[in-house]
PDB file of N, CA and C in Angstrom:
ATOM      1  N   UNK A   1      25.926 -46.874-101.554  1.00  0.00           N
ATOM      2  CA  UNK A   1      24.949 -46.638-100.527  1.00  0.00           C
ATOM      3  C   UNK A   1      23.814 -45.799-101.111  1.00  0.00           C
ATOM      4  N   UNK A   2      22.532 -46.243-101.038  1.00  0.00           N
ATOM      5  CA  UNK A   2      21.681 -45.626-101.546  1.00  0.00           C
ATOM      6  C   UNK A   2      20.963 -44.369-100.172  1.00  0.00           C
ATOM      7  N   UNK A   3      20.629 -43.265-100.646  1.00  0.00           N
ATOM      8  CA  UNK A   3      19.409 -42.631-100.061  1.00  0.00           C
ATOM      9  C   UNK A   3      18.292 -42.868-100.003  1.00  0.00           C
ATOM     10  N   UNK A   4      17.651 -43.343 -98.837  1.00  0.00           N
ATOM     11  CA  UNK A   4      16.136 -43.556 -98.517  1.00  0.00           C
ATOM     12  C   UNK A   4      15.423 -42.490 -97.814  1.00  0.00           C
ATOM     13  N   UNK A   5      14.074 -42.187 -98.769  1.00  0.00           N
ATOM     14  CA  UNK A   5      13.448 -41.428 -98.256  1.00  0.00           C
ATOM     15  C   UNK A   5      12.410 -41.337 -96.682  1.00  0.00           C
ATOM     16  N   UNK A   6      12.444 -40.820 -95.994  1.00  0.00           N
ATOM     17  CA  UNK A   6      11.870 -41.240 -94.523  1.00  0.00           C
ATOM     18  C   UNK A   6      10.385 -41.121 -94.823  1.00  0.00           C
ATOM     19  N   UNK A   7       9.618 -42.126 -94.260  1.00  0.00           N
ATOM     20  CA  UNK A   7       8.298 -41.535 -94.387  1.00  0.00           C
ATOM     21  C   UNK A   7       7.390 -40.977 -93.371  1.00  0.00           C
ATOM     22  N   UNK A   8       6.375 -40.341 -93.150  1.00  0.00           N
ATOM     23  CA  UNK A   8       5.796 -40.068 -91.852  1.00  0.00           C
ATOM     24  C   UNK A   8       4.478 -41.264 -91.959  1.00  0.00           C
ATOM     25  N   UNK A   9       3.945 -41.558 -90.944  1.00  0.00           N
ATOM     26  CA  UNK A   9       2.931 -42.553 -90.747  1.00  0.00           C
ATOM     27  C   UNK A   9       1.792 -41.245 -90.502  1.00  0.00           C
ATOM     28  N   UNK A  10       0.666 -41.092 -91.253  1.00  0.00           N
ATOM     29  CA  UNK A  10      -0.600 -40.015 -90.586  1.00  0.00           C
ATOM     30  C   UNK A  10      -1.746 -40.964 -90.963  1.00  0.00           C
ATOM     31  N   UNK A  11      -2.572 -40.939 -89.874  1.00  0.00           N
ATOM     32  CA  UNK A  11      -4.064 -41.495 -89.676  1.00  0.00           C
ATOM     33  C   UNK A  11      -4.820 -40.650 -89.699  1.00  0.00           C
ATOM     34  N   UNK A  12      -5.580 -40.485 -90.646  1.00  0.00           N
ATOM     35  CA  UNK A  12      -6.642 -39.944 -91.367  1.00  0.00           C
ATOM     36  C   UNK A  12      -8.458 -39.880 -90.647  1.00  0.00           C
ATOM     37  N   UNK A  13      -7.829 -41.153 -89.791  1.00  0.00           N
ATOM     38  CA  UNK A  13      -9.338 -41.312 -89.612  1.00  0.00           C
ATOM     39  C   UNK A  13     -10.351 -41.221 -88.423  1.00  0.00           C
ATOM     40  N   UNK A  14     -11.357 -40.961 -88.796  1.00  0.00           N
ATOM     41  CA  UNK A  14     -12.218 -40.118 -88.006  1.00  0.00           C
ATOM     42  C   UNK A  14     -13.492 -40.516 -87.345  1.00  0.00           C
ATOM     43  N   UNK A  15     -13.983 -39.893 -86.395  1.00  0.00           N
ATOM     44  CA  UNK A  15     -15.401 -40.727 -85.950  1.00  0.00           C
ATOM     45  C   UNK A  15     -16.510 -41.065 -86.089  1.00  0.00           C
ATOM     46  N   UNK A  16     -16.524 -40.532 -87.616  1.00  0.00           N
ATOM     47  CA  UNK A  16     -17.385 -40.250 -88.676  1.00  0.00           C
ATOM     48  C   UNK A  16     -17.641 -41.583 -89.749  1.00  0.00           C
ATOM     49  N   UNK A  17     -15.890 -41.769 -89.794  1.00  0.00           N
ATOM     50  CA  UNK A  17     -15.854 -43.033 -90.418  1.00  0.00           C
ATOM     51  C   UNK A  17     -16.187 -44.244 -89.970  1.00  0.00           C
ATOM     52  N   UNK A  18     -16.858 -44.423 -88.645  1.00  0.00           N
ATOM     53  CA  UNK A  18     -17.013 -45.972 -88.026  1.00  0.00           C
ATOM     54  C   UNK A  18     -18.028 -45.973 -87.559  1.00  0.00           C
ATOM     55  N   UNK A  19     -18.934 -44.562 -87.424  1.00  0.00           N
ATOM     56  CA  UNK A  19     -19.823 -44.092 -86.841  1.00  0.00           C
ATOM     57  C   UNK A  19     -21.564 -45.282 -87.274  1.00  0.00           C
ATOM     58  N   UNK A  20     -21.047 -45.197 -88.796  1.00  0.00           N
ATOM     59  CA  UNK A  20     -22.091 -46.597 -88.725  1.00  0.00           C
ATOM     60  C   UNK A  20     -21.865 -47.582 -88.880  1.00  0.00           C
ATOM     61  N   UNK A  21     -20.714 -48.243 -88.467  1.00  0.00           N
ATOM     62  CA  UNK A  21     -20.592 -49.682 -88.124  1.00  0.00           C
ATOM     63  C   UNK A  21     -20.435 -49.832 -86.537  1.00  0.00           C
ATOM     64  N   UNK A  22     -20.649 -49.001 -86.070  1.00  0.00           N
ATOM     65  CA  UNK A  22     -21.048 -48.733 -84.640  1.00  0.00           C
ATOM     66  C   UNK A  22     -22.265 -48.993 -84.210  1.00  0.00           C
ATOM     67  N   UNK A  23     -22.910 -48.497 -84.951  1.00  0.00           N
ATOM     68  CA  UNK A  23     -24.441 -48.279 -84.721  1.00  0.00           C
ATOM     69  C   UNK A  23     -24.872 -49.819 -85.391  1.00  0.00           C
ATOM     70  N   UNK A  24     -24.686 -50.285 -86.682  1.00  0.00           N
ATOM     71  CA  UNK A  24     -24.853 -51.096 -86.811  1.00  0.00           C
ATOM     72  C   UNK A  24     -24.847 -52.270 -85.682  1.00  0.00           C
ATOM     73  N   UNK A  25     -22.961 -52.603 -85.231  1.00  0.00           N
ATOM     74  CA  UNK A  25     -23.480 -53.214 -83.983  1.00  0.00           C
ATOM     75  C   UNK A  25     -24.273 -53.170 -83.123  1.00  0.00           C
ATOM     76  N   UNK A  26     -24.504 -52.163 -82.740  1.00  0.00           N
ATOM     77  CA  UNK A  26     -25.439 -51.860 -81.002  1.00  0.00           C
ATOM     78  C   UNK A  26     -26.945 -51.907 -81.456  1.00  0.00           C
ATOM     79  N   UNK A  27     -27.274 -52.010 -83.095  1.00  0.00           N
ATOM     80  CA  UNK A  27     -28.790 -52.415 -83.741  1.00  0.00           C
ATOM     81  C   UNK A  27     -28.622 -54.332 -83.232  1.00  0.00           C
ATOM     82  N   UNK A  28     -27.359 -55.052 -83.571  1.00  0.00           N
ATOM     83  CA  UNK A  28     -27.240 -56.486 -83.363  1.00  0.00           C
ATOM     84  C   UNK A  28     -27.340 -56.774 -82.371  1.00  0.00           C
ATOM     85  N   UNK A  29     -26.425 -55.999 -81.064  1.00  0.00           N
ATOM     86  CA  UNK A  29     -26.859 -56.372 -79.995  1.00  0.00           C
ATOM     87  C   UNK A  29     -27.846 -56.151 -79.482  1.00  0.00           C
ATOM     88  N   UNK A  30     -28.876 -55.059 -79.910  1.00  0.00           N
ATOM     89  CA  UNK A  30     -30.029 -54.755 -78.881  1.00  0.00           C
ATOM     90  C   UNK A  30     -31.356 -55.909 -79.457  1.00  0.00           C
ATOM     91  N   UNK A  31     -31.275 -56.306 -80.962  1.00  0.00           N
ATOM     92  CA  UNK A  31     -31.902 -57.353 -81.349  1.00  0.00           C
ATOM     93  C   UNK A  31     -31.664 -58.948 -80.711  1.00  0.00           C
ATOM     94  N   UNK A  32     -30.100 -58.853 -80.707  1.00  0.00           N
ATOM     95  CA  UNK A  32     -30.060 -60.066 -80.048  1.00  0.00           C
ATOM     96  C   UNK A  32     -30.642 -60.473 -78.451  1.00  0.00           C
ATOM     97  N   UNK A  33     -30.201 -58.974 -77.653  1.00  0.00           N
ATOM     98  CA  UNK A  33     -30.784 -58.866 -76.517  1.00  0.00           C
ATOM     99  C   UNK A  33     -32.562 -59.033 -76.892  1.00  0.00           C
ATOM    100  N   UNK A  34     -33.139 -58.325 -77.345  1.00  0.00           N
ATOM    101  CA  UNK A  34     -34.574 -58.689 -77.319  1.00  0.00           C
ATOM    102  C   UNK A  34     -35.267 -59.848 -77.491  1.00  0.00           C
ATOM    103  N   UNK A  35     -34.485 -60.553 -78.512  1.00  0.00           N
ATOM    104  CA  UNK A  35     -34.650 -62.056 -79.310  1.00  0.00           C
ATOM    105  C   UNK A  35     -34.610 -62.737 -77.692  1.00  0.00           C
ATOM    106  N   UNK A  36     -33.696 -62.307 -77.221  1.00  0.00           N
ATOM    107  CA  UNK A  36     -32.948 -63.755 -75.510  1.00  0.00           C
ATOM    108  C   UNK A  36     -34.216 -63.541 -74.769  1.00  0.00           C
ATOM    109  N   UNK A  37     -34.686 -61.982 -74.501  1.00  0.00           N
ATOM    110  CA  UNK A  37     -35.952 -61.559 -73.746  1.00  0.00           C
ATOM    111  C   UNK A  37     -37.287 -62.329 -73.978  1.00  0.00           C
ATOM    112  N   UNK A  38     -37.207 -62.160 -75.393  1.00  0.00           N
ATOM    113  CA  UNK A  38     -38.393 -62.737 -75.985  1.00  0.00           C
ATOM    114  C   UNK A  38     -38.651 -64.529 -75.258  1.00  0.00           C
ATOM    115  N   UNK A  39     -37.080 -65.183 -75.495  1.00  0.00           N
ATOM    116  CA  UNK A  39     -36.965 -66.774 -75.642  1.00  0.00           C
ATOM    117  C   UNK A  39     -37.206 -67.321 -74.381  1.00  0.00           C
ATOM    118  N   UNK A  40     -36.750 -66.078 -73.352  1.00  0.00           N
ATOM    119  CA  UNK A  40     -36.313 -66.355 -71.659  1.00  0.00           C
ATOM    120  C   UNK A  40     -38.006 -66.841 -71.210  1.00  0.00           C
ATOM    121  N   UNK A  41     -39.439 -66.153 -71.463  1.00  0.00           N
ATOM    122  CA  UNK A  41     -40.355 -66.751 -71.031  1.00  0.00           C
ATOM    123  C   UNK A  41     -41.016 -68.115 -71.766  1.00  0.00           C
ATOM    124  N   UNK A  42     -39.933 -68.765 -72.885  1.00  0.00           N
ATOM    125  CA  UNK A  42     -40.269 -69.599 -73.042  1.00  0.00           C
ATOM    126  C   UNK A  42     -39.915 -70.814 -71.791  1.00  0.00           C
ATOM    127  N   UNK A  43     -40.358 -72.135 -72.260  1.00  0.00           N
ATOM    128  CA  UNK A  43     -39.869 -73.198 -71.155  1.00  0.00           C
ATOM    129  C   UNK A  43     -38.612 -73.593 -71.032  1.00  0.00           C
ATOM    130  N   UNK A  44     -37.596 -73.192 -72.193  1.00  0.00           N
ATOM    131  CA  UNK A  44     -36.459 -73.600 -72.141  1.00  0.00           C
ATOM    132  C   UNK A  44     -35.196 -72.357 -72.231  1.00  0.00           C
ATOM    133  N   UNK A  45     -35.275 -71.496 -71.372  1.00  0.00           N
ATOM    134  CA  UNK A  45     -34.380 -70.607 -70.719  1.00  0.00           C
ATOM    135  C   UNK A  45     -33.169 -69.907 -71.554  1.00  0.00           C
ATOM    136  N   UNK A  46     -32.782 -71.313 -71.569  1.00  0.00           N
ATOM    137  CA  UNK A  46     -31.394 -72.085 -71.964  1.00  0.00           C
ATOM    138  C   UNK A  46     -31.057 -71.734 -73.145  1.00  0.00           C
ATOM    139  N   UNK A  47     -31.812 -71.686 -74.032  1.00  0.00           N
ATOM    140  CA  UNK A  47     -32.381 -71.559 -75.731  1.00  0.00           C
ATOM    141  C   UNK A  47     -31.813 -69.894 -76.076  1.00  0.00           C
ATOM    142  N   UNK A  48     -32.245 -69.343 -75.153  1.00  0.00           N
ATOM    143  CA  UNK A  48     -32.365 -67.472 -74.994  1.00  0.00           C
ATOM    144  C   UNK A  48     -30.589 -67.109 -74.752  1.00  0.00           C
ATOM    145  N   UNK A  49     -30.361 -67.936 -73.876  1.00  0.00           N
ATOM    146  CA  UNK A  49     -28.980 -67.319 -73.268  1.00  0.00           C
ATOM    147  C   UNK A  49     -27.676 -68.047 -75.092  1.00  0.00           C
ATOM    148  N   UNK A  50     -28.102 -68.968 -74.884  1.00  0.00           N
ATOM    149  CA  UNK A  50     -27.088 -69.457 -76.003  1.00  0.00           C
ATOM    150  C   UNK A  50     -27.361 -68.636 -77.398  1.00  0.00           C
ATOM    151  N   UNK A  51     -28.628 -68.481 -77.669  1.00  0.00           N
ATOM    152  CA  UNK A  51     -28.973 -68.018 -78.758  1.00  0.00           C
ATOM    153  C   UNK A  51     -27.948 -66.255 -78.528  1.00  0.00           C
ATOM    154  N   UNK A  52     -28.191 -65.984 -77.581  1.00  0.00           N
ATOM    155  CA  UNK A  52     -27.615 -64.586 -77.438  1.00  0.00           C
ATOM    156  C   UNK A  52     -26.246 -64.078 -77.160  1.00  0.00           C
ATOM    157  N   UNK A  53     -25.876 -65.814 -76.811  1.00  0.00           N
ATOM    158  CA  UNK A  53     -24.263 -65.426 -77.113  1.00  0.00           C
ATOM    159  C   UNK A  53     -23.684 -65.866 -78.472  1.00  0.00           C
ATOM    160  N   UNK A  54     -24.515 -66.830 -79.079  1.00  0.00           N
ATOM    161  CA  UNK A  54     -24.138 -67.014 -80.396  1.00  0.00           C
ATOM    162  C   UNK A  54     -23.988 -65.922 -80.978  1.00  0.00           C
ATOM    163  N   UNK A  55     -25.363 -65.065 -81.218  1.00  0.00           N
ATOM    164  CA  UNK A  55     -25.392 -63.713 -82.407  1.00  0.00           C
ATOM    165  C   UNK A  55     -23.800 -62.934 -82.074  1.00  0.00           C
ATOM    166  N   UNK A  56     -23.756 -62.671 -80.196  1.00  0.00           N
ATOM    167  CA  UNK A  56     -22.592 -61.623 -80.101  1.00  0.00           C
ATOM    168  C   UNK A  56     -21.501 -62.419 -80.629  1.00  0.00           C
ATOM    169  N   UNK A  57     -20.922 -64.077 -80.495  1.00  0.00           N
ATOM    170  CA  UNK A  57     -19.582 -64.330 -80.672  1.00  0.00           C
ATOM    171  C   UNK A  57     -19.554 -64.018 -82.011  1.00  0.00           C
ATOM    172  N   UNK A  58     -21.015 -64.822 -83.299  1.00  0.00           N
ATOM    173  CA  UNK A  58     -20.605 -64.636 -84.553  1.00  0.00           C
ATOM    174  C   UNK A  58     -20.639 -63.163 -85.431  1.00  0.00           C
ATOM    175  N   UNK A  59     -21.054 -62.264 -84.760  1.00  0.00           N
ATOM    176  CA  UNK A  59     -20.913 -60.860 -85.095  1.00  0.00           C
ATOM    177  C   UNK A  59     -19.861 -60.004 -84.450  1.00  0.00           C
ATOM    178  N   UNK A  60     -19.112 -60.893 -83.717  1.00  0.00           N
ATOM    179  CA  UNK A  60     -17.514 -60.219 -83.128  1.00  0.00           C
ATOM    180  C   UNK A  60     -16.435 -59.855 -84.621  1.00  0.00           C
ATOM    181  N   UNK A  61     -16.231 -61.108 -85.137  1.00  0.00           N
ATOM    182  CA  UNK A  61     -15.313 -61.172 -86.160  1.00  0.00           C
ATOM    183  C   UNK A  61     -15.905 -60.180 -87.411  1.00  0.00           C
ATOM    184  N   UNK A  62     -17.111 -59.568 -87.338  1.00  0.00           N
ATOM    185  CA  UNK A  62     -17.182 -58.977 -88.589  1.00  0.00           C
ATOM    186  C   UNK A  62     -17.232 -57.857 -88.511  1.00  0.00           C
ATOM    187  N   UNK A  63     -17.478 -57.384 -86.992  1.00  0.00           N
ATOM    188  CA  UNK A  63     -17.222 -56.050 -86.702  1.00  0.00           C
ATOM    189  C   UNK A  63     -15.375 -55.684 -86.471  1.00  0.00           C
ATOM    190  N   UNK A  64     -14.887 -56.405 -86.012  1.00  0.00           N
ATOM    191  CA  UNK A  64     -13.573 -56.570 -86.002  1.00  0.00           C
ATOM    192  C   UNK A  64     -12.776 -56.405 -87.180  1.00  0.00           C
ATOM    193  N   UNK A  65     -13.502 -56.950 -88.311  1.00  0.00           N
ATOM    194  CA  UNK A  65     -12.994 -56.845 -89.753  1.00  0.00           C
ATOM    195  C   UNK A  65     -13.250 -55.838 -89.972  1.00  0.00           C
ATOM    196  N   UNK A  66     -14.574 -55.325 -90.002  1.00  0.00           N
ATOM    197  CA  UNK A  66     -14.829 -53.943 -90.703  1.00  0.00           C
ATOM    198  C   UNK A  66     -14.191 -52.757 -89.722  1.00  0.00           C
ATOM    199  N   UNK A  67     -13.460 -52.875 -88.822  1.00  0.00           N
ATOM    200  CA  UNK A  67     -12.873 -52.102 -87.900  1.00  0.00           C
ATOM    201  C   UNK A  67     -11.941 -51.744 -88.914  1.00  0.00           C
ATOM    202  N   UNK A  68     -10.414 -52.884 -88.696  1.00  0.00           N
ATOM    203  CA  UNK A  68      -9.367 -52.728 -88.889  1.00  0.00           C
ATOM    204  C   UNK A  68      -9.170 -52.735 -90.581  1.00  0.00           C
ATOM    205  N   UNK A  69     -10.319 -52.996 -91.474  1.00  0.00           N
ATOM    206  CA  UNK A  69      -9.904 -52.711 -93.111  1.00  0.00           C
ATOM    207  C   UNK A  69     -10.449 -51.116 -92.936  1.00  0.00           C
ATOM    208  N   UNK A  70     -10.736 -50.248 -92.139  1.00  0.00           N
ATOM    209  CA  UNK A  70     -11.264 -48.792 -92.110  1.00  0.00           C
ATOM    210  C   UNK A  70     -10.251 -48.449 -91.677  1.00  0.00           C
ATOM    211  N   UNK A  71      -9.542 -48.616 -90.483  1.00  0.00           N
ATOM    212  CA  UNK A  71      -8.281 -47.995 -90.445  1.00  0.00           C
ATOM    213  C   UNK A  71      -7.454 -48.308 -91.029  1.00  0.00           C
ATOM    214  N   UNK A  72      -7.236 -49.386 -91.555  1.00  0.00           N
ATOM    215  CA  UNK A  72      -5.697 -49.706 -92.820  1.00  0.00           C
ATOM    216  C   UNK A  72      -6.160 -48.881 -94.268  1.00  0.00           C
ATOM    217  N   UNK A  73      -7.176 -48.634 -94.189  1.00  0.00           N
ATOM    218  CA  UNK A  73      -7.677 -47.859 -95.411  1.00  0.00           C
ATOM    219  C   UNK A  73      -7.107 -46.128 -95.422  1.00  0.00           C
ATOM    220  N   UNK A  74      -7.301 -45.882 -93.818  1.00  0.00           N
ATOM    221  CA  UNK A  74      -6.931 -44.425 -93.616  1.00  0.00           C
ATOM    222  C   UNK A  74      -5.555 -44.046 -93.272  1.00  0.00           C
ATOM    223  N   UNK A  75      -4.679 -44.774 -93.244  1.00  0.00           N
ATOM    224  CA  UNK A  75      -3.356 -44.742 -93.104  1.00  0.00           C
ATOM    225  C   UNK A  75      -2.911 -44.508 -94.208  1.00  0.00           C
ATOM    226  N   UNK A  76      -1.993 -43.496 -94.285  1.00  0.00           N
ATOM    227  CA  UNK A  76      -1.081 -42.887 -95.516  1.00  0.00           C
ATOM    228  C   UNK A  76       0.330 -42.725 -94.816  1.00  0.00           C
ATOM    229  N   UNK A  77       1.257 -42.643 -95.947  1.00  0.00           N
ATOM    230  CA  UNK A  77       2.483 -42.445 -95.406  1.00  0.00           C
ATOM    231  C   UNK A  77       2.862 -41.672 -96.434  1.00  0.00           C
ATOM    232  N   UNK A  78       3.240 -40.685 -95.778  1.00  0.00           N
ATOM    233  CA  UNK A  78       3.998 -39.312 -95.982  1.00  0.00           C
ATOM    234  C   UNK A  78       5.529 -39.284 -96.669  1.00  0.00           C
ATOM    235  N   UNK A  79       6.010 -39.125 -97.666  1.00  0.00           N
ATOM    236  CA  UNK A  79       7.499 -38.623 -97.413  1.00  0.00           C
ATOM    237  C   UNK A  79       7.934 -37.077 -96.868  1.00  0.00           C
ATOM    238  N   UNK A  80       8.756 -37.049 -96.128  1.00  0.00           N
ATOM    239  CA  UNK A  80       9.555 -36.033 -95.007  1.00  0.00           C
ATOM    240  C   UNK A  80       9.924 -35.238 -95.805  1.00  0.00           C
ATOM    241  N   UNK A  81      10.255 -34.001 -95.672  1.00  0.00           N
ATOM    242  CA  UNK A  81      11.241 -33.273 -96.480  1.00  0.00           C
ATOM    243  C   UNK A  81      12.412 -33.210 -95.821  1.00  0.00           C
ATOM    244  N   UNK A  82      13.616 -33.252 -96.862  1.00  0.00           N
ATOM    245  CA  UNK A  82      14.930 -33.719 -95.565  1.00  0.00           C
ATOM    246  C   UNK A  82      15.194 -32.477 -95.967  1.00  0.00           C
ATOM    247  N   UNK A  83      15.580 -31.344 -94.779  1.00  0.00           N
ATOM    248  CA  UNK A  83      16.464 -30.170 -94.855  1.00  0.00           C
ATOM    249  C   UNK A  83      17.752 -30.289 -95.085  1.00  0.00           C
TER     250      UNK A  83
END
């Protein structure tokens, strides 16, 4: 029977660390919002609204990525000291 060491799980990370991929987004959405504003007094409405859900669906997955490789980055695991 072997001894295994226990580990602790600690998250490291902070609001500092996402702070500009935060901002980054809300620069995409407020462009995309302006871009739809801009398109909406054109004749075709239609153009504005799609265009503006395109930017948000295809900039979901990359903010999503750069989310979760920042926190798998800040996760460490500890070994315990066994008394």
């Amino acid at each position: 029977m072997s001894s295994s060491t226990p580990f602790a799980v600690r998250c490291t990370l902070t609001f500092g660390d996402v702070y500009g991929q935060i901002l980054a987004w809300m620069a995409v959405i407020f462009v995309s919002l302006a871009s739809g504003l801009a398109l909406m007094g054109s004749s075709k409405p239609l153009f504005a609204l799609v265009g503006v859900g395109l930017i948000l669906v295809l900039s979901l997955p990359f903010l999503l990525f750069a989310f979760v490789t920042t926190l798998l980055n800040h996760i460490q695991l500890e070994p315990k000291s066994v008394a």
